[in-house]
PDB file of N, CA and C in Angstrom:
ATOM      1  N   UNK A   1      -8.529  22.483  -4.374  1.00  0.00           N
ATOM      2  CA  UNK A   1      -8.791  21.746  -5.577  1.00  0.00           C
ATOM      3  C   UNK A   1      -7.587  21.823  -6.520  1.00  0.00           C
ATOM      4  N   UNK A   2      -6.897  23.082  -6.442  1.00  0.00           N
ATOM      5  CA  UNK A   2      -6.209  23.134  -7.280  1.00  0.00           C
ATOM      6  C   UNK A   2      -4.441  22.543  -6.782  1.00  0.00           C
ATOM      7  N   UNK A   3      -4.730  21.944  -5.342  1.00  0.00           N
ATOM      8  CA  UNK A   3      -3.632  21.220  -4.956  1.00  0.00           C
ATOM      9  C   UNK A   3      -3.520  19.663  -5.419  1.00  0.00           C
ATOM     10  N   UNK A   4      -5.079  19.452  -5.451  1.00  0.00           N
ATOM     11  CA  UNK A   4      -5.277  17.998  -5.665  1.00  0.00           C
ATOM     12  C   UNK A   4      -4.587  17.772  -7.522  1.00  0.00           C
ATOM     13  N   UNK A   5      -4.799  18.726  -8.113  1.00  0.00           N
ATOM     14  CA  UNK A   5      -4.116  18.765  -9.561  1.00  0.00           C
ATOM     15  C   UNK A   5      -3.273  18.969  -9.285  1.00  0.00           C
ATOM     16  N   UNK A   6      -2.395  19.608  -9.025  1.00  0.00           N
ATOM     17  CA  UNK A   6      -0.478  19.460  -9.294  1.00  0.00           C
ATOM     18  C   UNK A   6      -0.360  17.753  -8.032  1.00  0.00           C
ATOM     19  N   UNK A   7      -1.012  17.658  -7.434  1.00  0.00           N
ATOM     20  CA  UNK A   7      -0.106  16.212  -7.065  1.00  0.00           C
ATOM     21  C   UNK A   7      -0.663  15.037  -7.961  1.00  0.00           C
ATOM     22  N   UNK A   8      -2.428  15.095  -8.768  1.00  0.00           N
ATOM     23  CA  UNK A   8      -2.326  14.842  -9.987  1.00  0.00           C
ATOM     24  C   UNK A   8      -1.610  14.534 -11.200  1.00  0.00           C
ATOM     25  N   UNK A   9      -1.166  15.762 -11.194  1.00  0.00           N
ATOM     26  CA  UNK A   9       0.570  16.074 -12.162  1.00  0.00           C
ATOM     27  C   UNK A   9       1.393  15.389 -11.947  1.00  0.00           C
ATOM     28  N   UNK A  10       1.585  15.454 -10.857  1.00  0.00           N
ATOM     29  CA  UNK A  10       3.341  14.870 -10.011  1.00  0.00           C
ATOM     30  C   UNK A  10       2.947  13.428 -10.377  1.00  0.00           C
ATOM     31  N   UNK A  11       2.220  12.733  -9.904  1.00  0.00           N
ATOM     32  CA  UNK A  11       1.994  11.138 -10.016  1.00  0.00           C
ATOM     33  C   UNK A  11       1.768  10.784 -10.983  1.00  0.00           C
ATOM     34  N   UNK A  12       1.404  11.548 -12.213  1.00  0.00           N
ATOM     35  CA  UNK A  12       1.260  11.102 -13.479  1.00  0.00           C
ATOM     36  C   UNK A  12       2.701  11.288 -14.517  1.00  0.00           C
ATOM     37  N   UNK A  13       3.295  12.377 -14.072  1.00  0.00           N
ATOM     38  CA  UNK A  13       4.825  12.466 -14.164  1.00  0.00           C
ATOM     39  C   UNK A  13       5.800  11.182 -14.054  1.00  0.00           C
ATOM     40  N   UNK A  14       5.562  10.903 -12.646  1.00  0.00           N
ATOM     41  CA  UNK A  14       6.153   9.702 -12.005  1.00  0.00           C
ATOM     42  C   UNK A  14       5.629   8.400 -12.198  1.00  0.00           C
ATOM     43  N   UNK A  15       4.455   8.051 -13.259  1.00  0.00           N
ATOM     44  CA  UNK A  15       4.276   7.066 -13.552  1.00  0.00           C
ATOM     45  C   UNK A  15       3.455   6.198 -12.571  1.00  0.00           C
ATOM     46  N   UNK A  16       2.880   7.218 -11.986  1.00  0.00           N
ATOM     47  CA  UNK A  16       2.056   6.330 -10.865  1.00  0.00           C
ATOM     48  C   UNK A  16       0.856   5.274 -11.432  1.00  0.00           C
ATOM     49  N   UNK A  17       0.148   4.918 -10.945  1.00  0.00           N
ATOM     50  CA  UNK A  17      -1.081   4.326 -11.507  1.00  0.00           C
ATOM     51  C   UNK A  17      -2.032   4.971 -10.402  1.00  0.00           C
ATOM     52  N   UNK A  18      -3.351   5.585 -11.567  1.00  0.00           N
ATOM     53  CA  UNK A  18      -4.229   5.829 -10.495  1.00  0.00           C
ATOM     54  C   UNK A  18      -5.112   5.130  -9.562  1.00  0.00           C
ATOM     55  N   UNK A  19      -5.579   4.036 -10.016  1.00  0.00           N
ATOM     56  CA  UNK A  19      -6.289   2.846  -9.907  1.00  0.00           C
ATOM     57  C   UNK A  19      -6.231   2.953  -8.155  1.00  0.00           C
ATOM     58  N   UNK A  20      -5.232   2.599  -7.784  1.00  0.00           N
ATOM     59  CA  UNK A  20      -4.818   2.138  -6.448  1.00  0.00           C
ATOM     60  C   UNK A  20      -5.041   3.267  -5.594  1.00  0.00           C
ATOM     61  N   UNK A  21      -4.398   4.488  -6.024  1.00  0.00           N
ATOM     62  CA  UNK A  21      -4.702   5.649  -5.571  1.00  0.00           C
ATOM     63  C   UNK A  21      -6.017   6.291  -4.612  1.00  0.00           C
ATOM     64  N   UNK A  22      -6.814   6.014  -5.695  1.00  0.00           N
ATOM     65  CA  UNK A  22      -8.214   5.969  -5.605  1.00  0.00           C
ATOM     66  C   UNK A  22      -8.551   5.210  -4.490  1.00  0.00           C
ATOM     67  N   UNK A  23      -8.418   3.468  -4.562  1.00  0.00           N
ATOM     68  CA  UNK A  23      -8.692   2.985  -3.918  1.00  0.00           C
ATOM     69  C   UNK A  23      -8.619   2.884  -2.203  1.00  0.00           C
ATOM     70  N   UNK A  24      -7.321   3.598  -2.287  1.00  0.00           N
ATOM     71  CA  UNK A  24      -6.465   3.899  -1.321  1.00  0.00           C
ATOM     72  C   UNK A  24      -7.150   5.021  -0.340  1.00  0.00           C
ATOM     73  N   UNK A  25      -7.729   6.127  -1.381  1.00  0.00           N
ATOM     74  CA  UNK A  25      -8.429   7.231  -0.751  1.00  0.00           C
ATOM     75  C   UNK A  25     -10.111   6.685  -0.387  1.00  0.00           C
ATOM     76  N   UNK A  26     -10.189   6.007  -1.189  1.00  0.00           N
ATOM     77  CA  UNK A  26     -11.961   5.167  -1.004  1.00  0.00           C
ATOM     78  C   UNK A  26     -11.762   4.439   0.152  1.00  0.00           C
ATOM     79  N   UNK A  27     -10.875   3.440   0.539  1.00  0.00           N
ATOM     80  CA  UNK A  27     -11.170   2.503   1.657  1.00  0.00           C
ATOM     81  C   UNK A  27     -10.704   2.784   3.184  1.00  0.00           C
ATOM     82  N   UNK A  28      -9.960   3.936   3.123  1.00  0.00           N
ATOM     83  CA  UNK A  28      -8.969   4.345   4.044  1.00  0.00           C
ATOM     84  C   UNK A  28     -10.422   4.658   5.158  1.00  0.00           C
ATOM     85  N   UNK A  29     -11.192   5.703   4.827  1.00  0.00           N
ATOM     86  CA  UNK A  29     -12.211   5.837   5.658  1.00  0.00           C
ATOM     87  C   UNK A  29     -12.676   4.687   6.317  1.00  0.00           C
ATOM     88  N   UNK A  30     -13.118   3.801   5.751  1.00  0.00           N
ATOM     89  CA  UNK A  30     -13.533   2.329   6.382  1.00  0.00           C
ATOM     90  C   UNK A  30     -12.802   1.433   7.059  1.00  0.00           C
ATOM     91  N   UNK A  31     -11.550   1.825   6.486  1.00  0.00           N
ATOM     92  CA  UNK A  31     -10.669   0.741   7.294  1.00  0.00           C
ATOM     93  C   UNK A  31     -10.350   1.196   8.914  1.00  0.00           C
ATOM     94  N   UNK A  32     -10.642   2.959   9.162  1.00  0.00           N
ATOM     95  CA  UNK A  32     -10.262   3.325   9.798  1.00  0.00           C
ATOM     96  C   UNK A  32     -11.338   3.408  10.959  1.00  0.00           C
ATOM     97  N   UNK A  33     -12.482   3.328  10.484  1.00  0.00           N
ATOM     98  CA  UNK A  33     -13.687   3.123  11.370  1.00  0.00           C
ATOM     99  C   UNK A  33     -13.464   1.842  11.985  1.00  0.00           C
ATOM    100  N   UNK A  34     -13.437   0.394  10.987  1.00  0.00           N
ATOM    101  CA  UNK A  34     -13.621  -0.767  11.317  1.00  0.00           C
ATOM    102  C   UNK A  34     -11.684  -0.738  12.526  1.00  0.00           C
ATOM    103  N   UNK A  35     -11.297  -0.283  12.717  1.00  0.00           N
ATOM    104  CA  UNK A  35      -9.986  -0.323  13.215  1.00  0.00           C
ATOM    105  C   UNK A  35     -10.433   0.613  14.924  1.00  0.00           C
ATOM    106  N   UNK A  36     -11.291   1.327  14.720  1.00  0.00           N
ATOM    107  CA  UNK A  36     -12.097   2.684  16.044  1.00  0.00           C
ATOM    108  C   UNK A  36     -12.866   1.492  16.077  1.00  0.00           C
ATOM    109  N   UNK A  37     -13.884   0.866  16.203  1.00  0.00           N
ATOM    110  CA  UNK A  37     -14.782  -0.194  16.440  1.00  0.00           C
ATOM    111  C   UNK A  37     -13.944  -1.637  16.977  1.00  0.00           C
ATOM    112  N   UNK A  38     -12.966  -1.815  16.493  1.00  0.00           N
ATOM    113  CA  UNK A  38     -12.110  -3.040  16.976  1.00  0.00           C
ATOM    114  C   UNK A  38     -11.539  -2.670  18.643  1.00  0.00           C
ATOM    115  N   UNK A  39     -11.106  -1.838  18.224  1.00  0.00           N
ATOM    116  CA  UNK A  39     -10.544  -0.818  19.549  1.00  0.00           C
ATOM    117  C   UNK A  39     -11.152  -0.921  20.449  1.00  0.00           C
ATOM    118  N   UNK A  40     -12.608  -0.234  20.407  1.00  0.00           N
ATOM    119  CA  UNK A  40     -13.349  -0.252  21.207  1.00  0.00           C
ATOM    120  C   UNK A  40     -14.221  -1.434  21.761  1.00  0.00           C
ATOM    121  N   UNK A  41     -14.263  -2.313  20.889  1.00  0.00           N
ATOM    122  CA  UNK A  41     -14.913  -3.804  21.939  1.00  0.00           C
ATOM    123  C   UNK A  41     -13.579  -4.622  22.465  1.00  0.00           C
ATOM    124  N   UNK A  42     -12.693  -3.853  22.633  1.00  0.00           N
ATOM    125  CA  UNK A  42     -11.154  -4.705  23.494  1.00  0.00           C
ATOM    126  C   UNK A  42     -11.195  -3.435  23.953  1.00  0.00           C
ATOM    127  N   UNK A  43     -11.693  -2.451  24.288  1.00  0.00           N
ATOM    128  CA  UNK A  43     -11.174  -1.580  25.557  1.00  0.00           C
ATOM    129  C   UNK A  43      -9.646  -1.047  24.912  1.00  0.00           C
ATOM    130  N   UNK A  44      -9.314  -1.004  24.210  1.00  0.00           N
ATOM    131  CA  UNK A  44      -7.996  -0.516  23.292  1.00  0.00           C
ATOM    132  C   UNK A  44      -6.575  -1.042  23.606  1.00  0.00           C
ATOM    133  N   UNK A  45      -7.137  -2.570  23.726  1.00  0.00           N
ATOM    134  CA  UNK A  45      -6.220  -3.592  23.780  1.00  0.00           C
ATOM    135  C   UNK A  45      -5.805  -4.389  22.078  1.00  0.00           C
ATOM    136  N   UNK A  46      -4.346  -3.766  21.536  1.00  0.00           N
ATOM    137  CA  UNK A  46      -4.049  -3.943  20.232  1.00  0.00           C
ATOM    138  C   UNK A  46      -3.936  -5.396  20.284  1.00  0.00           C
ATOM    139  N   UNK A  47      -4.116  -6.218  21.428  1.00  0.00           N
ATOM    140  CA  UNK A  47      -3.600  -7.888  21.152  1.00  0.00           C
ATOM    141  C   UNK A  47      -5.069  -8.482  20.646  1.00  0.00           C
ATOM    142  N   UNK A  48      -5.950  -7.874  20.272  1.00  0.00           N
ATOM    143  CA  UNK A  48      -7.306  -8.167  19.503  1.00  0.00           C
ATOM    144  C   UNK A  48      -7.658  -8.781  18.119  1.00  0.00           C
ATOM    145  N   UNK A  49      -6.499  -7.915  17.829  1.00  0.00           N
ATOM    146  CA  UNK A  49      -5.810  -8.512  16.369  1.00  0.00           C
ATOM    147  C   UNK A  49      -4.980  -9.973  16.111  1.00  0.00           C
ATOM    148  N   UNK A  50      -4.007 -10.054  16.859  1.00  0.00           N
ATOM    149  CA  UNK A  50      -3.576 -11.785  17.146  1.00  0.00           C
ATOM    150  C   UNK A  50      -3.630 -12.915  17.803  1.00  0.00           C
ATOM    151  N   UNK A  51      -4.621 -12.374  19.161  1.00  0.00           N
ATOM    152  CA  UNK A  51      -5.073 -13.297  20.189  1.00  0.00           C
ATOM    153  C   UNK A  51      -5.750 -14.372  19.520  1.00  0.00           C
ATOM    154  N   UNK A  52      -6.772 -14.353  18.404  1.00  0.00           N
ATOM    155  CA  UNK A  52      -7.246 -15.251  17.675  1.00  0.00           C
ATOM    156  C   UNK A  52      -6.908 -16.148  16.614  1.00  0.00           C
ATOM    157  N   UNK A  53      -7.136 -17.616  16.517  1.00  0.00           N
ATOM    158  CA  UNK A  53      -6.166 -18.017  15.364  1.00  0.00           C
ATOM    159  C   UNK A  53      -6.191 -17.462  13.621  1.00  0.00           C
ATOM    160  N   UNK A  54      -7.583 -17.345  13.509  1.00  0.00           N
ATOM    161  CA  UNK A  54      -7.845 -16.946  12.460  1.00  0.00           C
ATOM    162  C   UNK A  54      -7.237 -15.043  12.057  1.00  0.00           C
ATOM    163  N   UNK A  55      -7.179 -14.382  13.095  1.00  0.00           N
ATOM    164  CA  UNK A  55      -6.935 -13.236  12.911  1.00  0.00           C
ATOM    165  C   UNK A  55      -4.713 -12.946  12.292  1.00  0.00           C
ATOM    166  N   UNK A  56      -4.240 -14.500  13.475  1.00  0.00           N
ATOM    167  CA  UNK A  56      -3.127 -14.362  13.486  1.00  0.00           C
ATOM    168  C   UNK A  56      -2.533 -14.710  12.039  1.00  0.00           C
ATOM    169  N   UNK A  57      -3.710 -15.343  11.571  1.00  0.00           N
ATOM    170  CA  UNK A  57      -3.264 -16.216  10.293  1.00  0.00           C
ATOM    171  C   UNK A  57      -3.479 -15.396   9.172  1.00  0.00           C
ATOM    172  N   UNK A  58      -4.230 -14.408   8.754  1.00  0.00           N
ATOM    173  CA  UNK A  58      -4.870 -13.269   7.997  1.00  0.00           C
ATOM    174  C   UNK A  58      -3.395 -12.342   8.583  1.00  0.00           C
ATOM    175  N   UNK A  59      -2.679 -12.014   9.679  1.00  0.00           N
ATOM    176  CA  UNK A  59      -1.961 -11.130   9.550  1.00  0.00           C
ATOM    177  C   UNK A  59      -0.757 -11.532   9.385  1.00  0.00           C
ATOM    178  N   UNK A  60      -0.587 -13.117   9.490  1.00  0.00           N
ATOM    179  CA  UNK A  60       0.674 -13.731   8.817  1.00  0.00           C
ATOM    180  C   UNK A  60       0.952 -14.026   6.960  1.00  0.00           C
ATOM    181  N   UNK A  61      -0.079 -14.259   6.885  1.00  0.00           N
ATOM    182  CA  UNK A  61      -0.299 -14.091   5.106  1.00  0.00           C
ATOM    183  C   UNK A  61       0.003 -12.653   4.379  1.00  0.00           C
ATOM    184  N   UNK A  62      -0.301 -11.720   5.259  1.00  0.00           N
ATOM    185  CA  UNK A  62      -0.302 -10.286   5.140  1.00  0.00           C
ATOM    186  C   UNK A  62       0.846  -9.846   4.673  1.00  0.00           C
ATOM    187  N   UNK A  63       1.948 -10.300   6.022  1.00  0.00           N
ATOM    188  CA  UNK A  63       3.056 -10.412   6.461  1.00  0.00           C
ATOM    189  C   UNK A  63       3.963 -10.970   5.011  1.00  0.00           C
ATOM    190  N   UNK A  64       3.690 -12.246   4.970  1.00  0.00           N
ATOM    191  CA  UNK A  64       4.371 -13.093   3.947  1.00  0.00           C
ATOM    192  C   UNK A  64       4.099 -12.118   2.017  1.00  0.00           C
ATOM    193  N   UNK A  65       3.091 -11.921   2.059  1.00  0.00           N
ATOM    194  CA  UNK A  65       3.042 -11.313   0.829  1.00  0.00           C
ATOM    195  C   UNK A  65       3.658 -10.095   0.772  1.00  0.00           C
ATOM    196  N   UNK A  66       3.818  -9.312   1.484  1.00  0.00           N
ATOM    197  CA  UNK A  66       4.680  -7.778   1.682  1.00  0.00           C
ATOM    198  C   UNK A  66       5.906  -8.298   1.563  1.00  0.00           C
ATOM    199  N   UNK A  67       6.332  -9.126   1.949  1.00  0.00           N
ATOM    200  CA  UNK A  67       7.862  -9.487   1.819  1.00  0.00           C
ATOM    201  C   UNK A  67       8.155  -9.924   0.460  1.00  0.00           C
ATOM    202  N   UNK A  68       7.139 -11.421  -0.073  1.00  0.00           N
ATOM    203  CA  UNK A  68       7.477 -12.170  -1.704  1.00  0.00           C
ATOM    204  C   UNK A  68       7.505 -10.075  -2.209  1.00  0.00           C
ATOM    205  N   UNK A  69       6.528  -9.516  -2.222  1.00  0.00           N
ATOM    206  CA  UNK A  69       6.572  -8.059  -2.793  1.00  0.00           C
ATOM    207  C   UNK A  69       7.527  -7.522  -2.904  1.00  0.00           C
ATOM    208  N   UNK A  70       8.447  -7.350  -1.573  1.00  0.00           N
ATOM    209  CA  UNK A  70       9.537  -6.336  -1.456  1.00  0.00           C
ATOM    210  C   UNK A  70      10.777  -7.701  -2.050  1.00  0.00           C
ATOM    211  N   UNK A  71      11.106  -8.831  -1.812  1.00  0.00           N
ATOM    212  CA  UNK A  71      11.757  -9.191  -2.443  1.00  0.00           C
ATOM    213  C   UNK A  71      13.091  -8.792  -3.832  1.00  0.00           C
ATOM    214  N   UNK A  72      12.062  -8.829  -4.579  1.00  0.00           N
ATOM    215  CA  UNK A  72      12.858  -8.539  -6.023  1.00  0.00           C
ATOM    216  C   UNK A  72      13.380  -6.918  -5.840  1.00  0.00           C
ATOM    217  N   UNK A  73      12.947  -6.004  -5.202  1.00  0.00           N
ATOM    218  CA  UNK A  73      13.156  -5.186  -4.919  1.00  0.00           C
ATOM    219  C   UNK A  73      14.752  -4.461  -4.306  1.00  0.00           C
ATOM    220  N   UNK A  74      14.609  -5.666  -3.463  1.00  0.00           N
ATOM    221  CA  UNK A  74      15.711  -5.958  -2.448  1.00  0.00           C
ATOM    222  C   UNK A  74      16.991  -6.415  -2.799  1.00  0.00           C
ATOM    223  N   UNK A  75      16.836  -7.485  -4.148  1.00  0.00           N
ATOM    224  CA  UNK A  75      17.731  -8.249  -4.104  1.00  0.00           C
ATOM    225  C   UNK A  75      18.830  -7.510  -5.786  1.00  0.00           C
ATOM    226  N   UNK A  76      17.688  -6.734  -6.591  1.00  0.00           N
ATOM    227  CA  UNK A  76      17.945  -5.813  -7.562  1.00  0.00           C
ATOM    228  C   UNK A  76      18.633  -4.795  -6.767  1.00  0.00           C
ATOM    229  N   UNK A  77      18.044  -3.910  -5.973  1.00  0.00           N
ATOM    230  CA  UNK A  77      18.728  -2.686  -5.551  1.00  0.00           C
ATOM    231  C   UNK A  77      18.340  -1.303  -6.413  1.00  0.00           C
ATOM    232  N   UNK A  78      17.223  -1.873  -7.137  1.00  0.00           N
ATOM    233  CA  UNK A  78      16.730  -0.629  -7.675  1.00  0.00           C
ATOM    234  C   UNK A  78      15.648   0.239  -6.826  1.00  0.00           C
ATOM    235  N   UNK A  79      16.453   1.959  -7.436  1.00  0.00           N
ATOM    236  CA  UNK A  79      15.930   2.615  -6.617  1.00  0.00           C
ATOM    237  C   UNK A  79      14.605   3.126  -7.220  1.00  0.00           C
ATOM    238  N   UNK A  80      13.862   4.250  -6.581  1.00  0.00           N
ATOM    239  CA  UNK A  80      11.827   4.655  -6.599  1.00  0.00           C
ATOM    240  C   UNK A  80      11.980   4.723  -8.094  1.00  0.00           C
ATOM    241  N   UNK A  81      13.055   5.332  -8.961  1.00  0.00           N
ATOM    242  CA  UNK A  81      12.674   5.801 -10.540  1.00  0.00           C
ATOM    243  C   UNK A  81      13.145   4.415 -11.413  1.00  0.00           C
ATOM    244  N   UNK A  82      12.917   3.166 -11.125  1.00  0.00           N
ATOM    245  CA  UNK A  82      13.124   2.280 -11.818  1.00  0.00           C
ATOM    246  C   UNK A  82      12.293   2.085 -12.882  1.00  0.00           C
ATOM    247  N   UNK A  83      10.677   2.306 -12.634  1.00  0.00           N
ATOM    248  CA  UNK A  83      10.116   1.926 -14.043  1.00  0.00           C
ATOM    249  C   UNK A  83       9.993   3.170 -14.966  1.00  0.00           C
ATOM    250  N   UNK A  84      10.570   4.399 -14.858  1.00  0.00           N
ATOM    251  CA  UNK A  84      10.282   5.380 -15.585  1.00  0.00           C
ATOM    252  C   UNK A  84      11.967   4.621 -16.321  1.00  0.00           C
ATOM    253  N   UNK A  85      12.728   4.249 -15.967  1.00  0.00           N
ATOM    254  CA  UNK A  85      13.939   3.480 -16.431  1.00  0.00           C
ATOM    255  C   UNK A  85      13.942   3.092 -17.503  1.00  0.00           C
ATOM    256  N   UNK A  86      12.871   1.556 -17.157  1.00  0.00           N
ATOM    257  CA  UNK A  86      12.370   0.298 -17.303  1.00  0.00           C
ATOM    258  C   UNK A  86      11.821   1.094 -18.993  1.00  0.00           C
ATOM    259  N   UNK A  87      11.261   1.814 -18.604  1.00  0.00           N
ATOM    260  CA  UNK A  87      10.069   2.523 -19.721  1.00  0.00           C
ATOM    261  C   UNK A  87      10.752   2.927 -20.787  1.00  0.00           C
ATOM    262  N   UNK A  88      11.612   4.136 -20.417  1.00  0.00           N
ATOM    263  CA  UNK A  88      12.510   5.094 -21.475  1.00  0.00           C
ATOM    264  C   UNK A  88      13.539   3.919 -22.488  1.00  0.00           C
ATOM    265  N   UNK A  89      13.835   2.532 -21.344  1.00  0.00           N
ATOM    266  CA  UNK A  89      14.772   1.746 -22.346  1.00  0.00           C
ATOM    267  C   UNK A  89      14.073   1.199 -23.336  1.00  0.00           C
ATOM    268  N   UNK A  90      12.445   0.711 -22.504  1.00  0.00           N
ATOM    269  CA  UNK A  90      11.754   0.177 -23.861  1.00  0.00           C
ATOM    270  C   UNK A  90      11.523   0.783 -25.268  1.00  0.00           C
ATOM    271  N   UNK A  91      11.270   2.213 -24.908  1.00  0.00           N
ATOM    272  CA  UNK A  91      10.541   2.967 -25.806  1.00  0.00           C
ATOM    273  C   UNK A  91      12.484   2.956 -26.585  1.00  0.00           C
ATOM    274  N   UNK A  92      13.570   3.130 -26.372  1.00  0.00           N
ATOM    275  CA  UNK A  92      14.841   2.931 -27.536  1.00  0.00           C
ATOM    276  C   UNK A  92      14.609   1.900 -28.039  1.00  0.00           C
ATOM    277  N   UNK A  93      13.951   0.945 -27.550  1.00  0.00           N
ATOM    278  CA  UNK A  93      14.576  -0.304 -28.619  1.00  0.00           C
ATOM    279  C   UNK A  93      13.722  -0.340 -29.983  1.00  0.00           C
TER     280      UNK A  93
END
């Protein structure tokens, strides 16, 4: 318990947002079942996921938004402590 507070700390340090966090720890279980259940009605054949059009198209959108995401990222060159940056310049002006 008392690990889950200092990385608490650390991410609130670093400006994390918890929101996602959370969410992240809430859905992970489910995603990971529904992923053991996929598996298993293909016999643990991973082409289950794109053999279908609709599936290919859900993991091409996927695809496309991770990238518009990483984008600006990419093309700035800023590194992980950018919005604690972003932050400290606001709070001078």
């Amino acid at each position: 318990m008392s690990m889950m507070g200092v990385i608490g700390y650390v991410l609130r340090k670093l400006d994390f947002e918890t929101a996602p966090i959370v969410l992240g720890v809430v859905l992970a279980s489910i995603i990971e079942m529904s992923l053991r259940q996929s598996l298993a009605m293909s016999n643990g054949k991973y082409s289950i996921f794109y053999e279908r059009p609709i599936s290919a198209v859900f993991l091409a959108g996927a695809l496309v938004m991770i990238v518009i995401a990483l984008i600006p990222l990419v093309r700035k060159g800023i590194d992980y402590g950018w919005r604690r940056e972003l932050t400290q310049a606001e709070k001078e002006k």
